[in-house]
Protein backbone atom coordinates (compact mmCIF):
# COMPACT_ATOMS: atom_id res chain seq x y z
CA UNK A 1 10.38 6.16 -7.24
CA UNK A 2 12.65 3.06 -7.14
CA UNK A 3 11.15 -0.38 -8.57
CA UNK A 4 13.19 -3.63 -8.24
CA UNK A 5 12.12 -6.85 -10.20
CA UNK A 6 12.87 -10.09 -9.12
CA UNK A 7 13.50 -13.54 -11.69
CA UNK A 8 11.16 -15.93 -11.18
CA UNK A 9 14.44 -18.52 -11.62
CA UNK A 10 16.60 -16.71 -8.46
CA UNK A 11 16.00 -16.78 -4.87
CA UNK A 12 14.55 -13.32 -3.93
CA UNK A 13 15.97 -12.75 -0.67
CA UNK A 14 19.21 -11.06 -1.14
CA UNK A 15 16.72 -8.23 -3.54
CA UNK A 16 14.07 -7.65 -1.11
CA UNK A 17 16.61 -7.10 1.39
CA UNK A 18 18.11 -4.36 -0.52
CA UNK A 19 14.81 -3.24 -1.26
CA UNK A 20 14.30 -2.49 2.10
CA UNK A 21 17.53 -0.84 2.65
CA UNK A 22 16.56 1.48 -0.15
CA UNK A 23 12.94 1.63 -0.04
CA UNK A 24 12.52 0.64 -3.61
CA UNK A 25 8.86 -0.85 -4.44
CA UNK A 26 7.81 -4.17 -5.96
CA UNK A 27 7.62 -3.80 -9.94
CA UNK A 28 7.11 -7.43 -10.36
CA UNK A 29 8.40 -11.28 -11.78
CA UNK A 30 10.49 -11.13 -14.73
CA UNK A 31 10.64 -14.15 -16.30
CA UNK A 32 14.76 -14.54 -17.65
CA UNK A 33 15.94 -18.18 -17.91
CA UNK A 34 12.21 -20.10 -17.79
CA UNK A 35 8.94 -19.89 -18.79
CA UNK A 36 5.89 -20.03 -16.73
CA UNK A 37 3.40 -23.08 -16.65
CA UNK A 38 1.15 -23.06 -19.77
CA UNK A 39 -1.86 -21.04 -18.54
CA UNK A 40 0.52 -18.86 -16.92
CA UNK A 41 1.91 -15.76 -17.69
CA UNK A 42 4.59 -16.43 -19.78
CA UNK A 43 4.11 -19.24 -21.79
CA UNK A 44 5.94 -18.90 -24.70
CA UNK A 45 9.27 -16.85 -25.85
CA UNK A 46 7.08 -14.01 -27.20
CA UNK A 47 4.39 -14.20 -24.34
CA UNK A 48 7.63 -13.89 -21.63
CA UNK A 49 9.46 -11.16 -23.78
CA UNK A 50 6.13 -8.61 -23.67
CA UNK A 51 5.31 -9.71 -19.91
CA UNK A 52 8.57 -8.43 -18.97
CA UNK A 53 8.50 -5.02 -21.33
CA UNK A 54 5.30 -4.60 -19.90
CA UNK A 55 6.54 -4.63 -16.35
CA UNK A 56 9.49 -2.13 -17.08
CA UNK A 57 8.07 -0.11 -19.02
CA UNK A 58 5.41 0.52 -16.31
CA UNK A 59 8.28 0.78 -13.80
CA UNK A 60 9.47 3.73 -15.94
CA UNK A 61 6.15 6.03 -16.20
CA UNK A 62 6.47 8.57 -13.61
CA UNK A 63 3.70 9.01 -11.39
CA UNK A 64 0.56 11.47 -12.23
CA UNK A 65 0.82 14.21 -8.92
């Protein structure tokens, strides 16, 4: 299965249309050049750094048949 991951900092549109075209799935926000608000997810360096590993690493599991 294909995931693609969008930055919360970039405008989306130009990956979810070549999502389509490939029929990758969602695998979530990465946070790259910002952090999120402060009850967010992403708060701090650390906070952002395992939010995205968390989200890839996911994306990388192959699914249970």
């Amino acid at each position: 299965m294909k995931f693609y991951f969008i930055e919360t900092s970039n405008d989306p549109r130009l990956v979810q249309q070549i999502a389509n075209a490939t029929g990758a799935q969602p695998g979530g926000k990465l946070y790259a050049e910002a952090l999120s608000v402060r009850d967010g997810p992403a708060p701090t360096y650390a906070q952002m750094f395992r939010h995205n590993i968390d989200f890839l690493a996911k994306a990388m599991v192959p699914p249970s048949n």
